[in-house]
Protein backbone atom coordinates (compact mmCIF):
# COMPACT_ATOMS: atom_id res chain seq x y z
CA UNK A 1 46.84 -11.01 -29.61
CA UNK A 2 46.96 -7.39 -27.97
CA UNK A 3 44.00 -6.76 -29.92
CA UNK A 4 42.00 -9.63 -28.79
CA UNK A 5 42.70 -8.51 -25.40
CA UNK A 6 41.04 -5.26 -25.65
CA UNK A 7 38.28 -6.65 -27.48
CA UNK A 8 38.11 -9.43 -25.24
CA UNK A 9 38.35 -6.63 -22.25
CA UNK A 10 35.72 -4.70 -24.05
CA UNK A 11 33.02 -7.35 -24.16
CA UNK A 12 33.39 -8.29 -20.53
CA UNK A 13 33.00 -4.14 -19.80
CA UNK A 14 30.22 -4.26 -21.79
CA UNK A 15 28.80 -7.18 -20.22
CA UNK A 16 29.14 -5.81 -17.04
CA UNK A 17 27.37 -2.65 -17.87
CA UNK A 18 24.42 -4.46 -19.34
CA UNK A 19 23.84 -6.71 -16.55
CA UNK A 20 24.18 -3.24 -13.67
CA UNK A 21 21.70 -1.68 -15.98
CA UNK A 22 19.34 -4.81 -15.89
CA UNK A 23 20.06 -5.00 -12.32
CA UNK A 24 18.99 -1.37 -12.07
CA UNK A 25 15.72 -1.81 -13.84
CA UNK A 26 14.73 -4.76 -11.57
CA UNK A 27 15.55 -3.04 -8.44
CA UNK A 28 13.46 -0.02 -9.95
CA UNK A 29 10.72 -2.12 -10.59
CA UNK A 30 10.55 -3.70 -7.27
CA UNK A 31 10.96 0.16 -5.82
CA UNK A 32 7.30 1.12 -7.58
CA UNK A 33 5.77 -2.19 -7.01
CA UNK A 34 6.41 -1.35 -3.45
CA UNK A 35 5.26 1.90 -3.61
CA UNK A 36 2.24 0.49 -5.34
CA UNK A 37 1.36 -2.14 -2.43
CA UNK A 38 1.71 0.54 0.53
CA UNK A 39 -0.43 2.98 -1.38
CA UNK A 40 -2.48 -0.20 -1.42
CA UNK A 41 -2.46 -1.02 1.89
CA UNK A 42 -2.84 2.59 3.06
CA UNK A 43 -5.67 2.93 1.17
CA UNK A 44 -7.12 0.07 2.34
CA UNK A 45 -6.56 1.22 6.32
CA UNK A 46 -8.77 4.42 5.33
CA UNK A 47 -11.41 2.30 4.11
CA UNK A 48 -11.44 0.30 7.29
CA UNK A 49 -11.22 3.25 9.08
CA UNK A 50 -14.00 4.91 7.75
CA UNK A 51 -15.98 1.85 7.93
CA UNK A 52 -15.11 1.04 11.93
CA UNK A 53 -16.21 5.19 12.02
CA UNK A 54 -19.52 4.18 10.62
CA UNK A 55 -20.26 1.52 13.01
CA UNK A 56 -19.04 3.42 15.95
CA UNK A 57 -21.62 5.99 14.53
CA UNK A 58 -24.16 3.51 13.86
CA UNK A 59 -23.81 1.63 17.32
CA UNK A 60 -24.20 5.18 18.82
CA UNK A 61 -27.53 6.33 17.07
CA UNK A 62 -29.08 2.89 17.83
CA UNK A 63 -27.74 3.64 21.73
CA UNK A 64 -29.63 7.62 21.36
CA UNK A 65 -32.87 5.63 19.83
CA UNK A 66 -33.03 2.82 22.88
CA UNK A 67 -32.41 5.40 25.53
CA UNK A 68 -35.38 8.11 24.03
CA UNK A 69 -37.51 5.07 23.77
CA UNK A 70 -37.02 4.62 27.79
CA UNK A 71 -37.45 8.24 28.09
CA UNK A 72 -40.88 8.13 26.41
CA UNK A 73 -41.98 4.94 27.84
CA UNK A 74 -40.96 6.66 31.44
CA UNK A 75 -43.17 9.41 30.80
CA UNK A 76 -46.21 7.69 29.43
CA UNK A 77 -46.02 5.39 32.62
C-alpha cells in the first residue's frame, strides 16, 4: 500500500509537471503571436504613414502647379 502511495503521488507530480509545461508552451505561443501582430500592426502604421506623406506631398505639388499657372496667366494678361 505504501508503495502505491508514492507511485500514486508520483503520477499526480508528474501530471502536474506536464500540464505547467503545456501551460508554458501555450502562454509562449500566445507571447510570439503577439509579438507577431504588433510587428504587424506597426508595420502597417508606417505604410499608412508613408502613404498619408505622399498625398500630403502630392496635394502640395498640385497646390505649387495651380498657383504658377496664376502666376503665368497674371503676367501674360
Amino acid at each position: 500500500r505504501q508503495f502505491s502511495e508514492k507511485d500514486k503521488d508520483y503520477f499526480v507530480y508528474q501530471a502536474r509537471q506536464n500540464y505547467l509545461r503545456q501551460q508554458m508552451t501555450v502562454y509562449g505561443e500566445l507571447d510570439a503571436t503577439k509579438l507577431r501582430e504588433q510587428e504587424a500592426l506597426a508595420k502597417l502604421d508606417a505604410v499608412t504613414l508613408r502613404e498619408q506623406q505622399t498625398a500630403l506631398r502630392e496635394q502640395q505639388a498640385l497646390e505649387e502647379i495651380e498657383r504658377l499657372k496664376a502666376l503665368l496667366a497674371e503676367k501674360k494678361s
